[in-house]
N, C-alpha and C. Protein backbone atom coordinates (compact mmCIF):
# COMPACT_ATOMS: atom_id res chain seq x y z
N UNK A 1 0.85 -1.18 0.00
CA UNK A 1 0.00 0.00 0.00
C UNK A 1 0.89 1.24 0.00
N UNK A 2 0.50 1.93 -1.02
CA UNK A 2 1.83 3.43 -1.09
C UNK A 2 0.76 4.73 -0.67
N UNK A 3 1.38 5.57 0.35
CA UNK A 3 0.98 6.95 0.60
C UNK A 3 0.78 7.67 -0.15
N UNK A 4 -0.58 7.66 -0.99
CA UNK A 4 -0.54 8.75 -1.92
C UNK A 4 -0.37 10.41 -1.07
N UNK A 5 0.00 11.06 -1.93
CA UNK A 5 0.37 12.58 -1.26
C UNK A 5 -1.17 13.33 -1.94
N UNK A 6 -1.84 13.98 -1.07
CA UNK A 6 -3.34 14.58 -1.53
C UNK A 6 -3.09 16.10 -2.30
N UNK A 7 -3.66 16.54 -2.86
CA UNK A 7 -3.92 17.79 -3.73
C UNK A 7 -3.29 18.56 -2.71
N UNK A 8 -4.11 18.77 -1.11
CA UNK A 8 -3.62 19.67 -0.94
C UNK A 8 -1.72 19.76 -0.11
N UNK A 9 -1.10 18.47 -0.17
CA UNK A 9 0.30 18.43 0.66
C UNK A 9 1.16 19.04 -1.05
N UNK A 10 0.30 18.78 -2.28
CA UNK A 10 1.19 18.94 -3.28
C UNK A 10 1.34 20.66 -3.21
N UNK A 11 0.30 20.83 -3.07
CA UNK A 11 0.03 22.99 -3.06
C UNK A 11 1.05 22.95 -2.16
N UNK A 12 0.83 22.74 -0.74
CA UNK A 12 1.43 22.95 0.35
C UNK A 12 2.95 22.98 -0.41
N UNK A 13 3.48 22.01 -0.43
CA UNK A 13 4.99 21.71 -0.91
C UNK A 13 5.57 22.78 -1.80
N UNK A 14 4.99 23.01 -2.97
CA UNK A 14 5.25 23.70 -3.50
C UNK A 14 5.26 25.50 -3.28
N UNK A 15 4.17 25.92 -2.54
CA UNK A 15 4.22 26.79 -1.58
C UNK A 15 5.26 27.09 -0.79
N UNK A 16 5.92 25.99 -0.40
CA UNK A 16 7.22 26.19 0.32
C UNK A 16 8.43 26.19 -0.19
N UNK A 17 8.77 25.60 -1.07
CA UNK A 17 9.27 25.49 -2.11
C UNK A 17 9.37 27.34 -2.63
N UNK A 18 8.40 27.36 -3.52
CA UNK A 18 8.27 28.58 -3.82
C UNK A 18 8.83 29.99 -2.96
N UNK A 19 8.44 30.03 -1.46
CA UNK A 19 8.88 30.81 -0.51
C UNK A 19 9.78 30.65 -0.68
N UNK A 20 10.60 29.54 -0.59
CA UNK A 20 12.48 29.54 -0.32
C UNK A 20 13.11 30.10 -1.50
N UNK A 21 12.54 29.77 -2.73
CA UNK A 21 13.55 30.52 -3.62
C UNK A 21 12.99 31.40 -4.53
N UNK A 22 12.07 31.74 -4.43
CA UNK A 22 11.80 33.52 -4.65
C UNK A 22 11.76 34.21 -3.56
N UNK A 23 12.62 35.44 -3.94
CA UNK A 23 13.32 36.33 -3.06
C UNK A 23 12.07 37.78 -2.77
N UNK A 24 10.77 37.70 -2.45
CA UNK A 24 10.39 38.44 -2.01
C UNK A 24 9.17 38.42 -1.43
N UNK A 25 8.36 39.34 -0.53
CA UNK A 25 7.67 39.52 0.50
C UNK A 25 8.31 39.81 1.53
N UNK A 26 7.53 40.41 2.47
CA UNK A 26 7.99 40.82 3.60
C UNK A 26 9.39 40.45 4.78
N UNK A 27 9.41 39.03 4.37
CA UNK A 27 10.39 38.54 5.53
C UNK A 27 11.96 38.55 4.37
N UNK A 28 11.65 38.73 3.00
CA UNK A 28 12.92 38.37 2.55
C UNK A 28 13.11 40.38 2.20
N UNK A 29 12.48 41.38 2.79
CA UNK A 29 12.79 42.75 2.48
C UNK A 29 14.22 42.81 2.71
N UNK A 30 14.69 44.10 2.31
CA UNK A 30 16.31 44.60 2.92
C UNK A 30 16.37 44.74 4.16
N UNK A 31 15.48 45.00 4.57
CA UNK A 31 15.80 45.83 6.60
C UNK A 31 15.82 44.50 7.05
N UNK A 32 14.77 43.79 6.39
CA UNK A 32 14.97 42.42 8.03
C UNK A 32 16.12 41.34 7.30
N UNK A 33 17.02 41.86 6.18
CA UNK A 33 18.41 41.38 5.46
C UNK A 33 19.03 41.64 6.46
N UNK A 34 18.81 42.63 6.77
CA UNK A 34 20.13 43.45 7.50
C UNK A 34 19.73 43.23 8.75
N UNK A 35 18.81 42.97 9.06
CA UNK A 35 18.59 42.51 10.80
C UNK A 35 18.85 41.10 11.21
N UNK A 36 18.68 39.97 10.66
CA UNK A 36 18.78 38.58 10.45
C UNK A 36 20.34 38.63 9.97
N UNK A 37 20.62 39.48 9.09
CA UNK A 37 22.04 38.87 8.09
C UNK A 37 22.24 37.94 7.23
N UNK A 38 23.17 37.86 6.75
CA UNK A 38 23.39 37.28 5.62
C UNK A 38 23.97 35.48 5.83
N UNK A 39 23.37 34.61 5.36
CA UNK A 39 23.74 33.45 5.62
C UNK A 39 25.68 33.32 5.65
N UNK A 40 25.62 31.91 5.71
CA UNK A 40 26.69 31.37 5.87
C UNK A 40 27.46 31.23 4.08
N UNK A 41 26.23 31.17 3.34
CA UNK A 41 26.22 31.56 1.60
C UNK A 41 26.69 32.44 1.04
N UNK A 42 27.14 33.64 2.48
CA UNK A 42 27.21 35.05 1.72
C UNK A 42 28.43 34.81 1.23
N UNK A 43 29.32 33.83 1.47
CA UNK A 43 30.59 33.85 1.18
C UNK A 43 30.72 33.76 -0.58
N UNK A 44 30.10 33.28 -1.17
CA UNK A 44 30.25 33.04 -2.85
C UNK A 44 28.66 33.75 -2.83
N UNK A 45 28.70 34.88 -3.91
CA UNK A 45 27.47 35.50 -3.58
C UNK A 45 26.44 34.99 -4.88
N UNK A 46 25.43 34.90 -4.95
CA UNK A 46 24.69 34.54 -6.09
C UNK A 46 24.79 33.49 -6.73
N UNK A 47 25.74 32.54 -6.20
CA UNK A 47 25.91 31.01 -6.74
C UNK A 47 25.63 30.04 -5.93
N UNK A 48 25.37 30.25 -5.03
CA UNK A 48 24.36 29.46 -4.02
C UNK A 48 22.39 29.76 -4.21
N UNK A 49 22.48 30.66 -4.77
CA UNK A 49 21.04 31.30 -4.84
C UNK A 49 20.73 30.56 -6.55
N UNK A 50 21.69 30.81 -7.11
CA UNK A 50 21.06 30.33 -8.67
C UNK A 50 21.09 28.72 -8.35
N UNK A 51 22.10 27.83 -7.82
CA UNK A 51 21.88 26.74 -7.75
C UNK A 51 20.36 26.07 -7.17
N UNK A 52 20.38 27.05 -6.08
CA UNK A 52 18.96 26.51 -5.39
C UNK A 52 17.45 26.59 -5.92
N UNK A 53 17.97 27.91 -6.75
CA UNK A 53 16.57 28.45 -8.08
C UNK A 53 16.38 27.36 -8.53
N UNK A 54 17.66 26.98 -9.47
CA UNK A 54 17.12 25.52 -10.19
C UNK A 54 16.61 24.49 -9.92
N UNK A 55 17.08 24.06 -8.93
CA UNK A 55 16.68 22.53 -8.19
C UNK A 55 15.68 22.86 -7.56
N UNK A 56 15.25 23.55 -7.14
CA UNK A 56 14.09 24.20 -6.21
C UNK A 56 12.54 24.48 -7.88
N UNK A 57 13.11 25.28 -8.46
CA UNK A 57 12.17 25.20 -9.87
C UNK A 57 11.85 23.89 -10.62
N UNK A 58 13.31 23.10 -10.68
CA UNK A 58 12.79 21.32 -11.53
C UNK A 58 11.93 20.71 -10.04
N UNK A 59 12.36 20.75 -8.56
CA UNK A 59 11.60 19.58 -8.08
C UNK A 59 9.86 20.31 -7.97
N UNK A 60 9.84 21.82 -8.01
CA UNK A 60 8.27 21.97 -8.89
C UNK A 60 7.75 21.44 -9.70
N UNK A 61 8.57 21.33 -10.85
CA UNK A 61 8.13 20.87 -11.82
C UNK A 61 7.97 19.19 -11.74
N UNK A 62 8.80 18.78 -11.45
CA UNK A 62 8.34 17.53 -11.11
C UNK A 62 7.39 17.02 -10.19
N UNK A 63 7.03 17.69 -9.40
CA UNK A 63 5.77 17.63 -8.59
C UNK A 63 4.27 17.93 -9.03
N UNK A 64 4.42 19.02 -9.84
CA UNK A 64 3.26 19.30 -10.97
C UNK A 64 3.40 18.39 -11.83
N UNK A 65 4.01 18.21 -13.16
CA UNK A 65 4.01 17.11 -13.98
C UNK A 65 3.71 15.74 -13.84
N UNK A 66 4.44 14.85 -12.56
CA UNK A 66 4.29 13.81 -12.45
C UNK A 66 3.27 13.46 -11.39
N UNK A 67 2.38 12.95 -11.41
CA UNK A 67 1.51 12.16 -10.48
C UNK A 67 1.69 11.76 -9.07
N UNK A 68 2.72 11.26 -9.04
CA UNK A 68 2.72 10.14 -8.16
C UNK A 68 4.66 10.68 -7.45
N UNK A 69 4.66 12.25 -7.84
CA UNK A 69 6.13 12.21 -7.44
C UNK A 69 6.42 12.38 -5.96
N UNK A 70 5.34 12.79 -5.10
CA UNK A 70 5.17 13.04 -3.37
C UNK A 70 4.82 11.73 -2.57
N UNK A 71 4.28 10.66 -3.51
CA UNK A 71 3.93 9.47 -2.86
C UNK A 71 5.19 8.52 -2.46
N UNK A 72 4.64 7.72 -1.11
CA UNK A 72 6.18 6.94 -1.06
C UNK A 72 5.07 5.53 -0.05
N UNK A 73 6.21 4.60 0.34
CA UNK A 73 6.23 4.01 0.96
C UNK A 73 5.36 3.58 2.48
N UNK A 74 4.44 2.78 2.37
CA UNK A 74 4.00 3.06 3.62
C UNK A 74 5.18 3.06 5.08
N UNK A 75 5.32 3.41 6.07
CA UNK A 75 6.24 3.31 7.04
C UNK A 75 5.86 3.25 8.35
N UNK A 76 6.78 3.12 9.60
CA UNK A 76 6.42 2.78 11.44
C UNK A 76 7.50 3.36 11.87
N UNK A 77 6.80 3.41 13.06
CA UNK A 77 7.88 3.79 14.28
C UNK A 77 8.31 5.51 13.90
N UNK A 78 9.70 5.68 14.17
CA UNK A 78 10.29 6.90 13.61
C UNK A 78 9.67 7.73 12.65
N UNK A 79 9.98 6.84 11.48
CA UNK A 79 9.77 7.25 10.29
C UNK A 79 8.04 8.17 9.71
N UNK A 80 7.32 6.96 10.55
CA UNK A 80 5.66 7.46 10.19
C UNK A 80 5.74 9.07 11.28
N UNK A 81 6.27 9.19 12.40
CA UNK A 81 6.34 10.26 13.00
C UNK A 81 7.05 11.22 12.18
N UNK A 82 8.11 11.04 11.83
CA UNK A 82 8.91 12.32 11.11
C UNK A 82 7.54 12.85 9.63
N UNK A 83 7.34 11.53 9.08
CA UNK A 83 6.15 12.04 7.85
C UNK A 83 4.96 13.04 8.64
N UNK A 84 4.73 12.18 10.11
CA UNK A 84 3.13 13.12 9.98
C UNK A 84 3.62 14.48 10.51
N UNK A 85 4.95 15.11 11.52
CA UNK A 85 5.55 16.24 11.97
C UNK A 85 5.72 16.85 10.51
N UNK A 86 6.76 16.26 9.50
CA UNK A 86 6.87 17.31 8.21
C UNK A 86 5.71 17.77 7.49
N UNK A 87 4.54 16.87 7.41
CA UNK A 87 3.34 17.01 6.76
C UNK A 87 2.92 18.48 7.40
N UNK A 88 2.73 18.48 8.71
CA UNK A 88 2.25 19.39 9.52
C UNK A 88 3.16 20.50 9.16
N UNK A 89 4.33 20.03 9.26
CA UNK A 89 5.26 21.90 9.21
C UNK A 89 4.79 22.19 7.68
N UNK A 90 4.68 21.36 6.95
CA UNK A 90 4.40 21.73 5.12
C UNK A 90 3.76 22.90 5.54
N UNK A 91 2.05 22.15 6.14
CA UNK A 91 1.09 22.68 6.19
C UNK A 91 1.17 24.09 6.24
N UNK A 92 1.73 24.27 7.68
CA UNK A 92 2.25 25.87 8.95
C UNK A 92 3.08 26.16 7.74
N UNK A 93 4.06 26.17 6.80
CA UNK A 93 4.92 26.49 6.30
C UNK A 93 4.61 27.15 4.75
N UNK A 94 3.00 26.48 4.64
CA UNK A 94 2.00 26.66 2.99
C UNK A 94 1.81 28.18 3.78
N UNK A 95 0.89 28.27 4.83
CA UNK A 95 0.30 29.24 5.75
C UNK A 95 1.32 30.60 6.03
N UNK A 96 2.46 30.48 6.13
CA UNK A 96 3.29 31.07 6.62
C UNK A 96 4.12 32.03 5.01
N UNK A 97 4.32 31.37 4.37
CA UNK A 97 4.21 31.69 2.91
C UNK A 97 3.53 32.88 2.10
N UNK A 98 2.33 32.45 2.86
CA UNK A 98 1.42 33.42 1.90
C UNK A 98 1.52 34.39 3.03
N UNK A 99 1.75 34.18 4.00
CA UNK A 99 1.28 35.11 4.88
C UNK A 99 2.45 36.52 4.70
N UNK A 100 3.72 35.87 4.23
CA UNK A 100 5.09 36.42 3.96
C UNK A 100 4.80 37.33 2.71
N UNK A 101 3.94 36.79 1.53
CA UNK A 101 3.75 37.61 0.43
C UNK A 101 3.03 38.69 0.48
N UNK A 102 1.62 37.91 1.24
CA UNK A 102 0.80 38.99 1.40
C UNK A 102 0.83 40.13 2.57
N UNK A 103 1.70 39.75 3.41
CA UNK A 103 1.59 41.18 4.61
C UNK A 103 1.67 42.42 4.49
N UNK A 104 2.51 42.64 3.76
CA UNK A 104 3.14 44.02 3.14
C UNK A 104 1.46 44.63 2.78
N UNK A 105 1.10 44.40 1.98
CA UNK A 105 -0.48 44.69 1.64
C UNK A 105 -1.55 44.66 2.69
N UNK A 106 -1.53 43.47 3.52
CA UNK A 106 -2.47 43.32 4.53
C UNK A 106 -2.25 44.76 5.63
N UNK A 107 -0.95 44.80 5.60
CA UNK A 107 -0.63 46.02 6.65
C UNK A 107 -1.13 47.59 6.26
N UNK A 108 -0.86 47.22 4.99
CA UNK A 108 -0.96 48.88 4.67
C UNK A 108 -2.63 48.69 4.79
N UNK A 109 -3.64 47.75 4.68
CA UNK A 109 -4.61 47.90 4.53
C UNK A 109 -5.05 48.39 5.89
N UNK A 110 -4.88 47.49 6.72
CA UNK A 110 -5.27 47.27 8.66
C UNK A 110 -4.61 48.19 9.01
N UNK A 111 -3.44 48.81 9.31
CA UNK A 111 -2.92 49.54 9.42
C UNK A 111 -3.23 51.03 9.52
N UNK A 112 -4.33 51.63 10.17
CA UNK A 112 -4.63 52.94 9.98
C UNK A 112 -3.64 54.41 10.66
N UNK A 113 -2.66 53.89 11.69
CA UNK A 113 -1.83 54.98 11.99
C UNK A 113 -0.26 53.99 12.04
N UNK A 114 1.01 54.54 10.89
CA UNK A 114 1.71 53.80 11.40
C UNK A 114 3.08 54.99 11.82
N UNK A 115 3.68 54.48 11.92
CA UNK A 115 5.34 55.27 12.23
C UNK A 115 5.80 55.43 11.19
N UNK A 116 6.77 56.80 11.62
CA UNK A 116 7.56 57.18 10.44
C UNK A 116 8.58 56.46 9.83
N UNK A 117 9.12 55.94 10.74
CA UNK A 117 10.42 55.08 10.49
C UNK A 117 9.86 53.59 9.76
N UNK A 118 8.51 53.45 10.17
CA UNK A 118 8.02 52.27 9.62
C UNK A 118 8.75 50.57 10.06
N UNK A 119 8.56 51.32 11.42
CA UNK A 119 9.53 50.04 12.04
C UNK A 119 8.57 48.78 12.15
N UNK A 120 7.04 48.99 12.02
CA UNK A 120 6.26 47.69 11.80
C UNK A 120 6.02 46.40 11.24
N UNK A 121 6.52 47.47 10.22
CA UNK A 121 7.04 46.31 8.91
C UNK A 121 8.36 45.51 8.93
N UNK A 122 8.90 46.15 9.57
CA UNK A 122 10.45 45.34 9.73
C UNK A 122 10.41 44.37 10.69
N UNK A 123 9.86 44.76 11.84
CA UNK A 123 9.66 43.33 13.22
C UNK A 123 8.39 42.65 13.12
N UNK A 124 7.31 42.68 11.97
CA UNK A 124 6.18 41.88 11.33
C UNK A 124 7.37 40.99 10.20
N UNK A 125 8.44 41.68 9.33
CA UNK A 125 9.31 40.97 8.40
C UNK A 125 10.22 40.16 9.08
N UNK A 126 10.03 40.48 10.71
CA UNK A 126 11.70 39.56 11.04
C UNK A 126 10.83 38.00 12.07
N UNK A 127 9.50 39.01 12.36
CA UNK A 127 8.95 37.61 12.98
C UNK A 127 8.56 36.73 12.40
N UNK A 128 8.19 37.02 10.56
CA UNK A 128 8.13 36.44 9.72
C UNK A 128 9.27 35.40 9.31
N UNK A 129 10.34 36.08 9.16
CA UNK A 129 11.22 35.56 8.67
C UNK A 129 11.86 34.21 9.89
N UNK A 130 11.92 34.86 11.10
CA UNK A 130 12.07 33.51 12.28
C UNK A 130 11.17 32.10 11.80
N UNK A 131 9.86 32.43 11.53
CA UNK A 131 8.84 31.58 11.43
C UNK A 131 8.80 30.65 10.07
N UNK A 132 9.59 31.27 8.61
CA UNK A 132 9.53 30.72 7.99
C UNK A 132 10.40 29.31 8.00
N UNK A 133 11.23 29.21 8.38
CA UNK A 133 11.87 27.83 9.07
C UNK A 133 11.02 26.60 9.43
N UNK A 134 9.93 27.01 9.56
CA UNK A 134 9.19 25.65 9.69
C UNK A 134 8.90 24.84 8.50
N UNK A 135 8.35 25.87 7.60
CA UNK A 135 8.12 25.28 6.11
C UNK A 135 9.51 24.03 6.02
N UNK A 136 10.82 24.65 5.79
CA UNK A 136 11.77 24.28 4.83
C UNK A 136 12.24 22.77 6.20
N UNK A 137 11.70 23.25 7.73
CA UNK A 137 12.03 21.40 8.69
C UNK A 137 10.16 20.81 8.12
N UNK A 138 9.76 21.42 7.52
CA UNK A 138 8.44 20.33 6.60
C UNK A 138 8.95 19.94 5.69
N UNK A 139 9.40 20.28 4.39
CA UNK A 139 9.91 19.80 3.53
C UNK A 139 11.14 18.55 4.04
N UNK A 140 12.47 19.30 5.18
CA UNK A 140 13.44 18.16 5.18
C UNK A 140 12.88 17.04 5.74
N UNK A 141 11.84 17.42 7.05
CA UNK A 141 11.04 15.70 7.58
C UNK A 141 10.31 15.14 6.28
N UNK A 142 9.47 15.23 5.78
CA UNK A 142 8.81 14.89 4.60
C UNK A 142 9.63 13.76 4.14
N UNK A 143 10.71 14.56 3.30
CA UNK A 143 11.42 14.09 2.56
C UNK A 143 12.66 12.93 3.41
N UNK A 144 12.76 12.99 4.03
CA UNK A 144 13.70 12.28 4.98
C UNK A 144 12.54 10.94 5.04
N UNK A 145 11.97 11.15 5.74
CA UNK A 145 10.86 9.85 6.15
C UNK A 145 10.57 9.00 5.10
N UNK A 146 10.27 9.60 3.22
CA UNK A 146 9.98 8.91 1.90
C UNK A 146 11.42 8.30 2.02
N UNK A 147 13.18 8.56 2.15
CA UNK A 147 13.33 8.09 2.40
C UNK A 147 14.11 7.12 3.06
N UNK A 148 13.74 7.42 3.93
CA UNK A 148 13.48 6.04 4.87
C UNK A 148 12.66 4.71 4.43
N UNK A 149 11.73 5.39 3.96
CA UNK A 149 10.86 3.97 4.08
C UNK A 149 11.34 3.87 2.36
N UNK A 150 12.16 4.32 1.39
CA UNK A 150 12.81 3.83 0.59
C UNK A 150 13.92 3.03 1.23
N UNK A 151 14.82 3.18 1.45
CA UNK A 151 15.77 1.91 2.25
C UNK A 151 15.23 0.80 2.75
N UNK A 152 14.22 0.85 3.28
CA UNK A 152 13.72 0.27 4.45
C UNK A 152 12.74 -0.79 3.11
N UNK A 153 12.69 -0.45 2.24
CA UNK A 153 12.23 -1.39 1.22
C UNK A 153 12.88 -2.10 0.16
N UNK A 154 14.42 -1.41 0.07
CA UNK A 154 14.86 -2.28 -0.58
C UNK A 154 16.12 -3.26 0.41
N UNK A 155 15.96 -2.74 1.26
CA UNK A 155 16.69 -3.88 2.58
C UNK A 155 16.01 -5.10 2.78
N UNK A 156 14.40 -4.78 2.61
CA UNK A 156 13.58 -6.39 2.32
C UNK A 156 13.37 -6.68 1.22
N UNK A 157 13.75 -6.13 0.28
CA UNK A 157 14.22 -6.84 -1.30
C UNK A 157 15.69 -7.47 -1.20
N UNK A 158 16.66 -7.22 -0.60
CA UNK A 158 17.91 -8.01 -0.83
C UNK A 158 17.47 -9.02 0.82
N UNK A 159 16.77 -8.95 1.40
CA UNK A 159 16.84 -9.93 2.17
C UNK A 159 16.04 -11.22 1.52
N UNK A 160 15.21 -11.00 0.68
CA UNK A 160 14.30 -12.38 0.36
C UNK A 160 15.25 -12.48 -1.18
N UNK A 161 16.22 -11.93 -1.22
CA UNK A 161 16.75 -12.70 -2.70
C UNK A 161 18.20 -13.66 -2.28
């Protein structure tokens, strides 16, 4: 019996996906750049970012195109825990996403008296930006757990041969 992945973990995924490597909304602005800082990446600049565009754009595409590319293995113990925790961060991480694109807008809307300095937007962009981390430990549990219960299936294929 294989885990199919449902309509909505495929949105979800890709949602997160999407957040990580397009560079904008609120949490990826300049001020909360400069408040957070610059990864450990900053060292080679823009060649860590184009690599991740790509692979980050084909495993879209392969998730849209193919059917059956989120489905895996049924699994226990560990493994079924790490799937249903990443499922969940997907989820918080689909949520968190939009919430990153759309704030900038939501604020100026709700927003009826703000500051000059416009410091709202920057500690709404940095609490954002703390929070987006869940998405991308959804994606690595997810993906860790498929596999797992890939090994874990062909370890009982070389055992019965």
């Amino acid at each position: 019996m294989i885990y199919q992945a449902s309509s909505f973990l495929k949105v979800s995924y890709r949602l997160v996906l999407l957040g990580a490597i397009l560079p904008f909304g609120l949490s990826k602005s300049s001020w909360v750049s400069l408040i957070t800082g610059h990864g450990i990446f900053s060292i080679i600049p823009y060649a860590w970012q184009l690599v991740f565009l790509v692979v980050g754009v084909y495993r879209i595409y392969l998730v849209t195109r193919f059917k059956g590319t989120l489905d895996a293995l049924p699994v226990s113990g560990i493994a079924a825990t790490l799937r249903s925790l990443g499922v969940f961060c997907l989820y918080i991480g689909a949520i968190i996403t939009l919430l990153n694109w759309f704030s900038g807008p939501l604020m100026h809307m709700f927003m009826t008296h703000r500051t000059e300095s416009g410091a709202e937007f920057v500690v709404i962009g940095w609490y954002l930006s703390l929070v987006t981390g869940i998405g991308y430990l959804g994606l690595l549990l997810f993906e860790f757990s498929r596999l797992l219960a890939f090994e874990r299936q062909i370890k009982q294929n070389n055992m019965k041969e």
